[in-house]
PDB file of N, CA and C in Angstrom:
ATOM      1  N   UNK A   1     -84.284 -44.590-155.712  1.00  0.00           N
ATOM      2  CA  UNK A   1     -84.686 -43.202-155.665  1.00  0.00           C
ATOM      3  C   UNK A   1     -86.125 -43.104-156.170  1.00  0.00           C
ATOM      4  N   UNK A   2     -86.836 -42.642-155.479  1.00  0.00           N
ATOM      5  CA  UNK A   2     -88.245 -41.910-155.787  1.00  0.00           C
ATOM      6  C   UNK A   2     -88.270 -40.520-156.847  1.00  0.00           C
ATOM      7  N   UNK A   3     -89.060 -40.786-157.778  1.00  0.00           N
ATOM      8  CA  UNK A   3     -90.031 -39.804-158.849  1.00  0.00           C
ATOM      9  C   UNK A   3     -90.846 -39.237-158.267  1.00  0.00           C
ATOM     10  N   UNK A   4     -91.326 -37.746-157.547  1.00  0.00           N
ATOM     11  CA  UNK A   4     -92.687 -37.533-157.328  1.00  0.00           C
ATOM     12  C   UNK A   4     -92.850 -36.432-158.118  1.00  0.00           C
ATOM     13  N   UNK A   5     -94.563 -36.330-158.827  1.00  0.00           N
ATOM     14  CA  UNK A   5     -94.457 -35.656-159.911  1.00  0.00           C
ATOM     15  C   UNK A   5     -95.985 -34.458-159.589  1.00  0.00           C
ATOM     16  N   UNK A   6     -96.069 -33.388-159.509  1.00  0.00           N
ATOM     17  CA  UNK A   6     -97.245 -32.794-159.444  1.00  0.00           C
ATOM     18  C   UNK A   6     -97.640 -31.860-160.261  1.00  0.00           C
ATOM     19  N   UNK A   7     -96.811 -31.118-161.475  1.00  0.00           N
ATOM     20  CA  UNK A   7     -97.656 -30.223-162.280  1.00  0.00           C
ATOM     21  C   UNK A   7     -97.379 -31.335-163.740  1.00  0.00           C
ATOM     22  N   UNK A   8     -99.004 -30.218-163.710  1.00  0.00           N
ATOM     23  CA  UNK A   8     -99.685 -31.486-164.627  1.00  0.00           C
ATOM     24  C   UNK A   8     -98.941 -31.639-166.427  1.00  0.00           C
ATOM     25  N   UNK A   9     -98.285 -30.734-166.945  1.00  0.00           N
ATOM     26  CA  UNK A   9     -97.341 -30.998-168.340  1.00  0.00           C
ATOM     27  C   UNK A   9     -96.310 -31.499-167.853  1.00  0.00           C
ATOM     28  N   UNK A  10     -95.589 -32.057-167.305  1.00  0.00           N
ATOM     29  CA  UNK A  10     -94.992 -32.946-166.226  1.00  0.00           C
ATOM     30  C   UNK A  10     -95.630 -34.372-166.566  1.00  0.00           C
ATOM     31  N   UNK A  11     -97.149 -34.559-165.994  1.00  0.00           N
ATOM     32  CA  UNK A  11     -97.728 -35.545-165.790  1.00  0.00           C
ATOM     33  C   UNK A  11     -97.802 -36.196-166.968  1.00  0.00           C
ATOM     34  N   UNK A  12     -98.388 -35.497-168.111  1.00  0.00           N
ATOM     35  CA  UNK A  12     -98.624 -35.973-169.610  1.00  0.00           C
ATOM     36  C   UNK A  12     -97.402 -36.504-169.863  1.00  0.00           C
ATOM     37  N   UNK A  13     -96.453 -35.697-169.882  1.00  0.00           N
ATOM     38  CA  UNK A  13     -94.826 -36.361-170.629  1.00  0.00           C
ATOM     39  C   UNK A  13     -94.699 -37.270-169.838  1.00  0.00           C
ATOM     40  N   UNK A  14     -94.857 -37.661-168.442  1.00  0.00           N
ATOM     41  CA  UNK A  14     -94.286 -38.891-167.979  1.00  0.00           C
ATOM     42  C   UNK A  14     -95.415 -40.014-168.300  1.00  0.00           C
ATOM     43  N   UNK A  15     -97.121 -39.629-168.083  1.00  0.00           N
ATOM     44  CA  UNK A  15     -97.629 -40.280-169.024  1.00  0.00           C
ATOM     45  C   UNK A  15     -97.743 -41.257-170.209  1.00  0.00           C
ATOM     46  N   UNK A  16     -97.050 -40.298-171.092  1.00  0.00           N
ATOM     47  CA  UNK A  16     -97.109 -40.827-172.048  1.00  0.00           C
ATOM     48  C   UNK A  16     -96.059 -41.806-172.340  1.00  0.00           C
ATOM     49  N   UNK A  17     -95.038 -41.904-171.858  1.00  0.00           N
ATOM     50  CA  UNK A  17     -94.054 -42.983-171.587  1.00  0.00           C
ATOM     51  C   UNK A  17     -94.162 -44.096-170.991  1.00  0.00           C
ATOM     52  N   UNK A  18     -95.998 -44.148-170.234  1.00  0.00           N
ATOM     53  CA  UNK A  18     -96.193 -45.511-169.730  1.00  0.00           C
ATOM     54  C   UNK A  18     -97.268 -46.181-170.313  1.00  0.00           C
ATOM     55  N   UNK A  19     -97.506 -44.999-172.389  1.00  0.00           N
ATOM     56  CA  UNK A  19     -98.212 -45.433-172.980  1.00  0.00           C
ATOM     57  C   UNK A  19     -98.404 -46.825-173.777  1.00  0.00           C
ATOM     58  N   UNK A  20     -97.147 -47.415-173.440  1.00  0.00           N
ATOM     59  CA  UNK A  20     -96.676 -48.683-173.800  1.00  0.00           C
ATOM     60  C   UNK A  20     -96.199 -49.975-172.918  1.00  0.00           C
ATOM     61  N   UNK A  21     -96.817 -51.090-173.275  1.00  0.00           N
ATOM     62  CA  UNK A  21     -96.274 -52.030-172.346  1.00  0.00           C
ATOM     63  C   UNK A  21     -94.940 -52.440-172.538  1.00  0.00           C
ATOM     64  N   UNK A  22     -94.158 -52.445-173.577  1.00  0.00           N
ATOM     65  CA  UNK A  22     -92.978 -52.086-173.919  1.00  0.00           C
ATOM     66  C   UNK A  22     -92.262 -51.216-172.878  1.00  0.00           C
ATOM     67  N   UNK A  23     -92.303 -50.227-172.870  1.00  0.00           N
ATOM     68  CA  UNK A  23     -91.631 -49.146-172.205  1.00  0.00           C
ATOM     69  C   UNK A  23     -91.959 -49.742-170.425  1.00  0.00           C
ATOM     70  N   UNK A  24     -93.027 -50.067-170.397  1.00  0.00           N
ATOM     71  CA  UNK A  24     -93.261 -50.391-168.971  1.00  0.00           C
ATOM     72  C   UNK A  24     -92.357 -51.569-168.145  1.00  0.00           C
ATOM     73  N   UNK A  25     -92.394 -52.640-169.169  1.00  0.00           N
ATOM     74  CA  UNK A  25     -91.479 -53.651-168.778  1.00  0.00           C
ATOM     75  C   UNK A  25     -90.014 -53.270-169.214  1.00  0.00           C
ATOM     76  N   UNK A  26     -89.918 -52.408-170.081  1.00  0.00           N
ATOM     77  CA  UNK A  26     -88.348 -52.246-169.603  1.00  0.00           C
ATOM     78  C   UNK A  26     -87.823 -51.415-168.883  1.00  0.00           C
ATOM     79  N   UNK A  27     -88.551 -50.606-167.984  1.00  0.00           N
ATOM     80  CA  UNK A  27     -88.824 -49.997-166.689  1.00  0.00           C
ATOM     81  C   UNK A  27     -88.595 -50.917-165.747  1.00  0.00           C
ATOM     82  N   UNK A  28     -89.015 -52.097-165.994  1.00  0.00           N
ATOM     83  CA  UNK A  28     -89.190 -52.993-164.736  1.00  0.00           C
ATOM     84  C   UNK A  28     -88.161 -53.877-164.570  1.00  0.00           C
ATOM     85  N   UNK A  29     -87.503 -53.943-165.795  1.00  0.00           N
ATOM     86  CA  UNK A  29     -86.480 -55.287-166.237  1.00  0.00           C
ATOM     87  C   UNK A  29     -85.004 -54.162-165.358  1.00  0.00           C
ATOM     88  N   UNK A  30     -85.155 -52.771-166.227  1.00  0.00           N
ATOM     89  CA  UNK A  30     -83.993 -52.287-165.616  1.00  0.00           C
ATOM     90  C   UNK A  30     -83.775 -51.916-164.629  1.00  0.00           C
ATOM     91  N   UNK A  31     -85.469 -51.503-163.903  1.00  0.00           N
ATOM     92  CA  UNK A  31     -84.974 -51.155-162.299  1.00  0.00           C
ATOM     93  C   UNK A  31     -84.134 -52.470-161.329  1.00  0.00           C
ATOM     94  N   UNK A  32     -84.329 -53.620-162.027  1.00  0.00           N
ATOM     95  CA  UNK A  32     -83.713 -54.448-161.232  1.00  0.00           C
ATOM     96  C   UNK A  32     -81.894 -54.770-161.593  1.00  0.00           C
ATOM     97  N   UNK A  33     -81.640 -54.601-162.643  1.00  0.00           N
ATOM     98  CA  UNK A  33     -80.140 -54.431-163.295  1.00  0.00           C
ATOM     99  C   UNK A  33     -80.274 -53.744-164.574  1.00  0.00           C
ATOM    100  N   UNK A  34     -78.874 -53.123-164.837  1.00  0.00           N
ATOM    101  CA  UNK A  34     -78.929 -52.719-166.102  1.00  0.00           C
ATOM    102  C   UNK A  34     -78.597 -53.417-167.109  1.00  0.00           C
ATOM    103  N   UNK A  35     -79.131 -53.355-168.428  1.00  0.00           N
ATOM    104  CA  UNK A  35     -79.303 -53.952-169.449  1.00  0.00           C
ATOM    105  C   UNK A  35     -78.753 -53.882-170.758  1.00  0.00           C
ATOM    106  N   UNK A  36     -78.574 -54.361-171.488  1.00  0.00           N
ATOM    107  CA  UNK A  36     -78.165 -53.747-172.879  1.00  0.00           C
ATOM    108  C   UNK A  36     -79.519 -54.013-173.733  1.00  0.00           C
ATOM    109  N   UNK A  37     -79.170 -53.427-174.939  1.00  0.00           N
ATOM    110  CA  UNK A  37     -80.270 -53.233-176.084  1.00  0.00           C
ATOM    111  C   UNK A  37     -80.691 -54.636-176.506  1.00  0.00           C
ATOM    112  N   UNK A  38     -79.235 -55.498-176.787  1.00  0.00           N
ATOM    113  CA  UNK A  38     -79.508 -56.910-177.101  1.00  0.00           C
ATOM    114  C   UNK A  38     -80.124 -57.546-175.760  1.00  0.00           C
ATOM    115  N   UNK A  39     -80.167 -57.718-174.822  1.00  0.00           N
ATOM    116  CA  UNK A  39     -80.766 -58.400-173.494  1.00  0.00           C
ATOM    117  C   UNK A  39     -81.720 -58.005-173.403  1.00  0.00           C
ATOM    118  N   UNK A  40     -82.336 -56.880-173.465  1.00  0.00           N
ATOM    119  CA  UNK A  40     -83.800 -56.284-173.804  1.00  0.00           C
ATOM    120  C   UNK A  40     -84.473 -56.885-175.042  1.00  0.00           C
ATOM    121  N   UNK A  41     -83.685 -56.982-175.885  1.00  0.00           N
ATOM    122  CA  UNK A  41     -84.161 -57.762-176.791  1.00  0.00           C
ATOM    123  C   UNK A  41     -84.734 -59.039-176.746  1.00  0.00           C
ATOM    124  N   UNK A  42     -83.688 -59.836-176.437  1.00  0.00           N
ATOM    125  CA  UNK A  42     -83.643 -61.421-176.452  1.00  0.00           C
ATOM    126  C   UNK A  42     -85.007 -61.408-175.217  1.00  0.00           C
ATOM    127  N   UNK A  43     -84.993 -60.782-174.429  1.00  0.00           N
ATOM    128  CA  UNK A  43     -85.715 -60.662-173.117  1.00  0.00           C
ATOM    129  C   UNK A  43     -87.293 -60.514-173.552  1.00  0.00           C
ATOM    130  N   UNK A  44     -87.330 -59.754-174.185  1.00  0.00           N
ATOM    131  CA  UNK A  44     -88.684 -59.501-174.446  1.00  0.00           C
ATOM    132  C   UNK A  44     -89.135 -60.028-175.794  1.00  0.00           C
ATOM    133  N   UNK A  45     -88.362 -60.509-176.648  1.00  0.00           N
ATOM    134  CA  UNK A  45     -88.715 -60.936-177.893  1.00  0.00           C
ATOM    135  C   UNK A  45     -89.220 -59.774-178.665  1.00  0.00           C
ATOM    136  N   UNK A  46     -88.474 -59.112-179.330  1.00  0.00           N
ATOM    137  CA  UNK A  46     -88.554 -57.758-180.045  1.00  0.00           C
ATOM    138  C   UNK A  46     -87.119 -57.470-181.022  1.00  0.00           C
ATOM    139  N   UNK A  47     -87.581 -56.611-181.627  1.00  0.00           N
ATOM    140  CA  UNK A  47     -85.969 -56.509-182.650  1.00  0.00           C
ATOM    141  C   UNK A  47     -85.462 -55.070-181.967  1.00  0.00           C
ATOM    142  N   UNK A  48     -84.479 -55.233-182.045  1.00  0.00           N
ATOM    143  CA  UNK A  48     -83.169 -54.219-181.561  1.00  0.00           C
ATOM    144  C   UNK A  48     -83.914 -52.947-181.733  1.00  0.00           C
ATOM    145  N   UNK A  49     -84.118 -52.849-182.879  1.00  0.00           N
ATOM    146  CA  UNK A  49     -84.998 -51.721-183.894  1.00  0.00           C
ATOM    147  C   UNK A  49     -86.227 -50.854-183.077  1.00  0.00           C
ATOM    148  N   UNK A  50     -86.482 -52.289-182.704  1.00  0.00           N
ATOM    149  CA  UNK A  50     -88.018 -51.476-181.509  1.00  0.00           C
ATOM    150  C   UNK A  50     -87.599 -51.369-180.236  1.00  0.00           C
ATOM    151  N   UNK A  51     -86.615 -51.897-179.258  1.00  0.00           N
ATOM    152  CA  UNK A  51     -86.167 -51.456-178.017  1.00  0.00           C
ATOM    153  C   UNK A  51     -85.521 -50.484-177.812  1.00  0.00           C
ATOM    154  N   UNK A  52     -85.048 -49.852-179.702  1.00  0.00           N
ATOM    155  CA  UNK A  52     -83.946 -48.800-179.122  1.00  0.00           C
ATOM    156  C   UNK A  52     -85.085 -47.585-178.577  1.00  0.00           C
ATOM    157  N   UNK A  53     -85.965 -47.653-180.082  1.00  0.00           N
ATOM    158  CA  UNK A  53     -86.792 -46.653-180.637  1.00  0.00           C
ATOM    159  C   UNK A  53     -87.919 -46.452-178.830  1.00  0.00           C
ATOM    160  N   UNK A  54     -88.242 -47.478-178.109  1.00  0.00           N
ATOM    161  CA  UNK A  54     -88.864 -47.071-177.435  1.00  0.00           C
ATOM    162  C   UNK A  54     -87.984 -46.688-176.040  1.00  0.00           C
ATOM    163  N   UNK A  55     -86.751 -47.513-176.092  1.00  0.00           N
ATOM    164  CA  UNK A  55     -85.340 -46.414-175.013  1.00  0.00           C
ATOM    165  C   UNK A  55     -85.302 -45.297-175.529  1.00  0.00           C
ATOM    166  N   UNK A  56     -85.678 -44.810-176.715  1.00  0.00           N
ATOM    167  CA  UNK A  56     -85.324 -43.085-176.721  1.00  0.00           C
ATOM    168  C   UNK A  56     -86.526 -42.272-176.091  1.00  0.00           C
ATOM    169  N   UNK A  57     -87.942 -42.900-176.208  1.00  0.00           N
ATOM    170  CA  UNK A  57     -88.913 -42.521-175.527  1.00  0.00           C
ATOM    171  C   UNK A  57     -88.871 -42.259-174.331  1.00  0.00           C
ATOM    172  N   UNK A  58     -88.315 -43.640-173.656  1.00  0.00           N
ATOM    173  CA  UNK A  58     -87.941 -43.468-171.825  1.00  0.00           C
ATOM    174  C   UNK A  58     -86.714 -42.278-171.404  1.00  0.00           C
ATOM    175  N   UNK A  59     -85.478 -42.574-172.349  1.00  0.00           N
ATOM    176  CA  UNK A  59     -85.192 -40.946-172.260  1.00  0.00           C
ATOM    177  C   UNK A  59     -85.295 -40.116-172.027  1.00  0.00           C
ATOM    178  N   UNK A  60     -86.288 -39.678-173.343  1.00  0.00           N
ATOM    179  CA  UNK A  60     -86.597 -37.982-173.532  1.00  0.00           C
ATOM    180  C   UNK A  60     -87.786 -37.716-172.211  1.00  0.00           C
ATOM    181  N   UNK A  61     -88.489 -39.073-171.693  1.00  0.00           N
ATOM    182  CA  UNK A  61     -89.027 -38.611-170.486  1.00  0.00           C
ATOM    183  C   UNK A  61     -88.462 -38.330-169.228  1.00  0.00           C
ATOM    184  N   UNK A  62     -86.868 -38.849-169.413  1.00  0.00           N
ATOM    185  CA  UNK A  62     -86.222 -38.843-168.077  1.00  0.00           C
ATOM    186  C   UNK A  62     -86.254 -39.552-167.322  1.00  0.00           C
ATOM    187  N   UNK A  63     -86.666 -41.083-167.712  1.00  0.00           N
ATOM    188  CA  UNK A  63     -86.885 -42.072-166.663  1.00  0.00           C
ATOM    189  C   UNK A  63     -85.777 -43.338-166.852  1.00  0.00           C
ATOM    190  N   UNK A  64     -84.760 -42.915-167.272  1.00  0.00           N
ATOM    191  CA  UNK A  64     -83.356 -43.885-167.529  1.00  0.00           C
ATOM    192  C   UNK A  64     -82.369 -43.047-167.521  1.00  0.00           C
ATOM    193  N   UNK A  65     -81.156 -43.850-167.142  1.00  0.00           N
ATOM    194  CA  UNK A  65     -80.225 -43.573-167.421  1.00  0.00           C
ATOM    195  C   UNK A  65     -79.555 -44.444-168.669  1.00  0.00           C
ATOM    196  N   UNK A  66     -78.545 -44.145-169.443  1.00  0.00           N
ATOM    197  CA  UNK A  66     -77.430 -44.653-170.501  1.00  0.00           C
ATOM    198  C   UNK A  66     -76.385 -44.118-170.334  1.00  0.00           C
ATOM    199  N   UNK A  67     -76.079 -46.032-170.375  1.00  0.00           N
ATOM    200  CA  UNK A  67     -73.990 -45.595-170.366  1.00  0.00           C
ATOM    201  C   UNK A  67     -73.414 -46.051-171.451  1.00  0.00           C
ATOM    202  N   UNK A  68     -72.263 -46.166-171.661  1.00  0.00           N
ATOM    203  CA  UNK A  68     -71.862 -46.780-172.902  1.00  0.00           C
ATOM    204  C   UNK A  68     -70.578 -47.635-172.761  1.00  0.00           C
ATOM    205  N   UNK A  69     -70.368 -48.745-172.910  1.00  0.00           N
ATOM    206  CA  UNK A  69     -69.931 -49.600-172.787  1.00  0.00           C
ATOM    207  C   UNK A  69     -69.088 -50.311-174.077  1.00  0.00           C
ATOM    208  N   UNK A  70     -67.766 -50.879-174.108  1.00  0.00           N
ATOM    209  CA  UNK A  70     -67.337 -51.436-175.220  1.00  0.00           C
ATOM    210  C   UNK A  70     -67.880 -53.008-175.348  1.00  0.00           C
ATOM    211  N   UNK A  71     -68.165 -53.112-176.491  1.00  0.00           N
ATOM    212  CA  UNK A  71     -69.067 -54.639-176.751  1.00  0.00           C
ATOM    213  C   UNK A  71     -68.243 -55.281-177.727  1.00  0.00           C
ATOM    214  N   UNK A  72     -68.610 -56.072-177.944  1.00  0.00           N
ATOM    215  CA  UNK A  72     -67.819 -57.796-179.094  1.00  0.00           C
ATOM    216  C   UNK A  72     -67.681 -56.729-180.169  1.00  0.00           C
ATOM    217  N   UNK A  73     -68.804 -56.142-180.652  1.00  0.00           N
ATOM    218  CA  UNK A  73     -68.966 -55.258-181.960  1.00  0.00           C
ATOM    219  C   UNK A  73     -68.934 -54.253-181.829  1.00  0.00           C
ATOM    220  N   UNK A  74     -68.608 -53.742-180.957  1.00  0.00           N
ATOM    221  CA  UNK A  74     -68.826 -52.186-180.890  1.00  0.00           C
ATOM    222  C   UNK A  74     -68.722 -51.056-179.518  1.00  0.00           C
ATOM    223  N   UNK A  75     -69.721 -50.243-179.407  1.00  0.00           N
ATOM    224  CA  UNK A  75     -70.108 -49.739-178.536  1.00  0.00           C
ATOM    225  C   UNK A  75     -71.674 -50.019-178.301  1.00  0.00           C
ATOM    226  N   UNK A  76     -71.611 -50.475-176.987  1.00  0.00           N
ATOM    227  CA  UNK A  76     -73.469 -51.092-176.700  1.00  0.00           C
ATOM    228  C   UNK A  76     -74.221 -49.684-175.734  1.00  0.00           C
ATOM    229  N   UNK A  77     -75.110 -49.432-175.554  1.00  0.00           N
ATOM    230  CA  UNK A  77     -75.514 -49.120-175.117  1.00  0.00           C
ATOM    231  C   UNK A  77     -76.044 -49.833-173.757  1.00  0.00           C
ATOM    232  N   UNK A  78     -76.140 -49.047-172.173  1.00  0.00           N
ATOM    233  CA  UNK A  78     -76.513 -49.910-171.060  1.00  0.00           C
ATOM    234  C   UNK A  78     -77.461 -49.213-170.511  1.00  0.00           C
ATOM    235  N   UNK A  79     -78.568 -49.505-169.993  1.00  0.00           N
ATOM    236  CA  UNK A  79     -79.959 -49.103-169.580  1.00  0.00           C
ATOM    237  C   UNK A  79     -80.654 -49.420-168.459  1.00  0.00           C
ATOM    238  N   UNK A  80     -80.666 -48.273-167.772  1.00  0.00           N
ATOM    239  CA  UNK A  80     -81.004 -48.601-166.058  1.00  0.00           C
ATOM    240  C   UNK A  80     -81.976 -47.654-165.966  1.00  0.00           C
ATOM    241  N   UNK A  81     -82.983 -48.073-165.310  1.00  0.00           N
ATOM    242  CA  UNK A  81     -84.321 -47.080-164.670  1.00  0.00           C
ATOM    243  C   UNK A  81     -83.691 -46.391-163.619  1.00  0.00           C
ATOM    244  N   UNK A  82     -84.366 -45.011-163.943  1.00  0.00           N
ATOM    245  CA  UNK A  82     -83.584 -43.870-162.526  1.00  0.00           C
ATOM    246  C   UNK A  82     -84.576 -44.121-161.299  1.00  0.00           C
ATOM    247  N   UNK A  83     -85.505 -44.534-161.235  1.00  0.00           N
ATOM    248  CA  UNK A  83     -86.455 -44.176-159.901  1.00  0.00           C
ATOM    249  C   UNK A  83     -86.857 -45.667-159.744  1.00  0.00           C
ATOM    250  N   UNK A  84     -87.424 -45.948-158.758  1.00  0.00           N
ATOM    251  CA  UNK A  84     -87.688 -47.168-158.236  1.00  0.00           C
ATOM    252  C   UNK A  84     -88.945 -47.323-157.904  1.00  0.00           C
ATOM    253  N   UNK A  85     -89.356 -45.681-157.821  1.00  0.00           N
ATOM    254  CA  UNK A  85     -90.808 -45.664-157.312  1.00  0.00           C
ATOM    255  C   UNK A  85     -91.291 -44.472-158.396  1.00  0.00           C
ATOM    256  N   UNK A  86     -92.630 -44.149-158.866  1.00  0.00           N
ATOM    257  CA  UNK A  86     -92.705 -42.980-159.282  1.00  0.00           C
ATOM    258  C   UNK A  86     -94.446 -42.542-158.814  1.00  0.00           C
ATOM    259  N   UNK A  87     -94.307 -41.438-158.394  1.00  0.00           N
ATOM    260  CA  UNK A  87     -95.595 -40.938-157.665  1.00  0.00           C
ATOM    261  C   UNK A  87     -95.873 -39.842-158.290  1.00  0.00           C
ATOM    262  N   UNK A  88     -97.311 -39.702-158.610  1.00  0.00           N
ATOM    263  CA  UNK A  88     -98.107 -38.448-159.241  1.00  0.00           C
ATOM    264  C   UNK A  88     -98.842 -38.122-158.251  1.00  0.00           C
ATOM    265  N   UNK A  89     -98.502 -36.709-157.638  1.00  0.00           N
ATOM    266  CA  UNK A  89     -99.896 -35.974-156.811  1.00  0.00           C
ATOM    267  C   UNK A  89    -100.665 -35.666-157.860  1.00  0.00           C
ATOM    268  N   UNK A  90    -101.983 -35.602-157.614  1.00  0.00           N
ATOM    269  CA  UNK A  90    -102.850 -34.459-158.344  1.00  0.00           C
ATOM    270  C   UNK A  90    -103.575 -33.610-157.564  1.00  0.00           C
ATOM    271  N   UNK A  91    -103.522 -33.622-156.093  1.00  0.00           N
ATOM    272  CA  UNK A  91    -104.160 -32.408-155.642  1.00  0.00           C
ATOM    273  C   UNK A  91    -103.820 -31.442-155.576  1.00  0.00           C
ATOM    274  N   UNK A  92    -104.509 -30.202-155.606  1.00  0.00           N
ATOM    275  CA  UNK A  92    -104.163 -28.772-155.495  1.00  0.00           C
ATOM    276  C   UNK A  92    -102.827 -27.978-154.610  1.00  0.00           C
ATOM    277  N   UNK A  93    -103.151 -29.218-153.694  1.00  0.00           N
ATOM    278  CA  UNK A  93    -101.810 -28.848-152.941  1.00  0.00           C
ATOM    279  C   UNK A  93    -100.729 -29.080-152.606  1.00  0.00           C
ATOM    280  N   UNK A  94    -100.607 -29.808-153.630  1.00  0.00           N
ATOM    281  CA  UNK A  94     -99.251 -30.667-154.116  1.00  0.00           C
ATOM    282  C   UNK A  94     -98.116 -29.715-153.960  1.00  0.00           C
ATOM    283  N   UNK A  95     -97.064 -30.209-153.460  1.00  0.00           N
ATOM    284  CA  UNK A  95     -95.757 -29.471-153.300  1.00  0.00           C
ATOM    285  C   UNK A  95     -95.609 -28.542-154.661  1.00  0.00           C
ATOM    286  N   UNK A  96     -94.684 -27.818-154.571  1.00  0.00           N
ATOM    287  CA  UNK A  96     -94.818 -26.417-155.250  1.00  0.00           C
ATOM    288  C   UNK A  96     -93.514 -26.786-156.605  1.00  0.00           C
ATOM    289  N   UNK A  97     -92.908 -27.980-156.385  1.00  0.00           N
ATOM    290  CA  UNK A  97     -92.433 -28.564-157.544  1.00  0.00           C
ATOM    291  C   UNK A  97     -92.866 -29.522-158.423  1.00  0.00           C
ATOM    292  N   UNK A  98     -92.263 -29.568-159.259  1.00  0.00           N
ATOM    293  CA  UNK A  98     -93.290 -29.632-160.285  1.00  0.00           C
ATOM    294  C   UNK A  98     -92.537 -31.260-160.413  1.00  0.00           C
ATOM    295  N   UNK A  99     -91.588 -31.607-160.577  1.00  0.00           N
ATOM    296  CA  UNK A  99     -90.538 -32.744-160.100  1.00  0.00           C
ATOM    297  C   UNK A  99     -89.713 -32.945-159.141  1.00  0.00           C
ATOM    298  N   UNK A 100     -89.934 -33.751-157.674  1.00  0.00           N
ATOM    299  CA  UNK A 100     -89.123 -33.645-156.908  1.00  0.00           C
ATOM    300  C   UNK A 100     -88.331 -35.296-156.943  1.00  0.00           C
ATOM    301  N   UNK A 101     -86.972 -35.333-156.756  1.00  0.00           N
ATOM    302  CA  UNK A 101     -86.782 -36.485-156.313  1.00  0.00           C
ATOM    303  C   UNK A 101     -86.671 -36.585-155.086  1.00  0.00           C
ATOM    304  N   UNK A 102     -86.733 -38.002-154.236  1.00  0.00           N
ATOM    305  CA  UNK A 102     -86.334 -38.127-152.709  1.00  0.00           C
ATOM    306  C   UNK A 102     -85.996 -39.610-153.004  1.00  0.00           C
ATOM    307  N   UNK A 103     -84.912 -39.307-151.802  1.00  0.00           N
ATOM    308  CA  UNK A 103     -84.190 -40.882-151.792  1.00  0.00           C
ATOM    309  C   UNK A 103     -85.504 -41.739-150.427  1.00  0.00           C
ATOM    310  N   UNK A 104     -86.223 -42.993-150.800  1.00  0.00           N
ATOM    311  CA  UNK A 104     -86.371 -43.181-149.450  1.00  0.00           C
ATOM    312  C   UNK A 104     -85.613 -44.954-149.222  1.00  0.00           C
TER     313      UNK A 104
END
Protein backbone atom coordinates (compact mmCIF):
# COMPACT_ATOMS: atom_id res chain seq x y z
CA UNK A 1 0.00 0.00 0.00
CA UNK A 2 1.07 3.52 -0.92
CA UNK A 3 1.42 6.76 1.61
CA UNK A 4 0.71 9.91 -0.41
CA UNK A 5 1.08 12.91 1.65
CA UNK A 6 0.33 16.73 0.65
CA UNK A 7 -0.52 19.18 3.49
CA UNK A 8 2.32 20.34 4.83
CA UNK A 9 1.77 19.57 9.15
CA UNK A 10 1.27 16.18 7.71
CA UNK A 11 4.67 16.52 6.05
CA UNK A 12 6.69 17.62 9.26
CA UNK A 13 5.15 14.71 11.43
CA UNK A 14 5.96 12.21 8.82
CA UNK A 15 9.24 14.04 8.49
CA UNK A 16 10.30 13.86 11.41
CA UNK A 17 10.07 10.12 11.73
CA UNK A 18 12.64 9.78 8.95
CA UNK A 19 14.73 11.95 11.31
CA UNK A 20 16.60 8.89 12.18
CA UNK A 21 18.47 6.20 10.52
CA UNK A 22 17.14 3.98 13.09
CA UNK A 23 13.60 4.51 12.32
CA UNK A 24 14.47 4.35 8.60
CA UNK A 25 15.89 0.92 8.60
CA UNK A 26 13.30 -0.40 10.60
CA UNK A 27 10.95 0.84 8.01
CA UNK A 28 12.84 -1.13 5.68
CA UNK A 29 13.52 -4.35 7.70
CA UNK A 30 9.63 -4.44 8.34
CA UNK A 31 8.29 -3.59 5.06
CA UNK A 32 9.77 -6.82 4.07
CA UNK A 33 8.37 -9.12 7.19
CA UNK A 34 7.25 -8.43 10.44
CA UNK A 35 9.44 -8.32 13.28
CA UNK A 36 9.70 -8.41 16.89
CA UNK A 37 11.49 -5.91 19.24
CA UNK A 38 14.18 -8.63 19.97
CA UNK A 39 14.92 -9.28 15.98
CA UNK A 40 15.11 -5.61 15.53
CA UNK A 41 17.37 -5.72 18.00
CA UNK A 42 19.77 -8.49 17.39
CA UNK A 43 19.33 -7.06 13.68
CA UNK A 44 20.54 -3.85 14.07
CA UNK A 45 22.72 -4.10 17.09
CA UNK A 46 20.87 -1.81 19.56
CA UNK A 47 19.26 -2.49 23.02
CA UNK A 48 15.58 -3.35 23.24
CA UNK A 49 15.43 0.03 25.13
CA UNK A 50 16.22 2.02 21.92
CA UNK A 51 14.07 0.00 19.28
CA UNK A 52 11.13 0.21 21.41
CA UNK A 53 11.57 3.99 22.14
CA UNK A 54 12.07 4.70 18.40
CA UNK A 55 8.82 2.02 17.41
CA UNK A 56 6.80 4.42 19.44
CA UNK A 57 8.03 7.26 17.19
CA UNK A 58 7.05 5.25 13.95
CA UNK A 59 3.71 4.86 15.60
CA UNK A 60 2.63 8.02 16.70
CA UNK A 61 3.54 8.89 12.96
CA UNK A 62 1.39 6.19 11.63
CA UNK A 63 3.79 4.39 9.67
CA UNK A 64 3.45 0.75 11.43
CA UNK A 65 1.40 -1.43 12.42
CA UNK A 66 1.60 -3.65 16.09
CA UNK A 67 0.33 -6.86 17.00
CA UNK A 68 0.82 -8.75 19.93
CA UNK A 69 1.84 -12.00 20.11
CA UNK A 70 2.53 -14.67 23.01
CA UNK A 71 6.43 -15.11 23.44
CA UNK A 72 8.86 -17.62 25.64
CA UNK A 73 8.46 -14.62 28.26
CA UNK A 74 5.70 -12.98 27.70
CA UNK A 75 3.83 -10.90 25.39
CA UNK A 76 6.20 -9.57 22.37
CA UNK A 77 5.36 -7.07 20.47
CA UNK A 78 5.27 -7.56 16.24
CA UNK A 79 6.15 -4.73 13.81
CA UNK A 80 5.26 -4.28 10.23
CA UNK A 81 5.55 -1.07 8.02
CA UNK A 82 2.01 0.01 6.68
CA UNK A 83 3.06 1.49 3.23
CA UNK A 84 5.53 0.22 0.88
CA UNK A 85 5.86 3.35 -0.84
CA UNK A 86 5.49 6.84 0.71
CA UNK A 87 5.07 10.01 -1.51
CA UNK A 88 5.07 13.76 -0.56
CA UNK A 89 3.44 16.23 -3.11
CA UNK A 90 4.43 19.69 -2.48
CA UNK A 91 2.77 21.48 -5.18
CA UNK A 92 -0.05 23.75 -4.84
CA UNK A 93 -2.12 21.46 -6.44
CA UNK A 94 -1.81 18.60 -4.72
CA UNK A 95 -4.95 16.58 -4.15
CA UNK A 96 -7.21 18.16 -1.62
CA UNK A 97 -6.21 15.43 1.04
CA UNK A 98 -4.06 15.91 3.17
CA UNK A 99 -3.30 11.83 3.52
CA UNK A 100 -4.40 9.61 0.90
CA UNK A 101 -3.74 5.94 0.77
CA UNK A 102 -3.86 3.91 -2.66
CA UNK A 103 -3.25 0.38 -3.15
CA UNK A 104 -0.99 0.14 -6.36
Amino acid sequence: MDLVISDPEDILKISSAFSSMTRINILKITSLEPKSITELSNELMMTKGNISSQVSELEHAGLIEIKYENGEKGIKKIIKSKYDKIIILLSSDSTNNSFQESKE
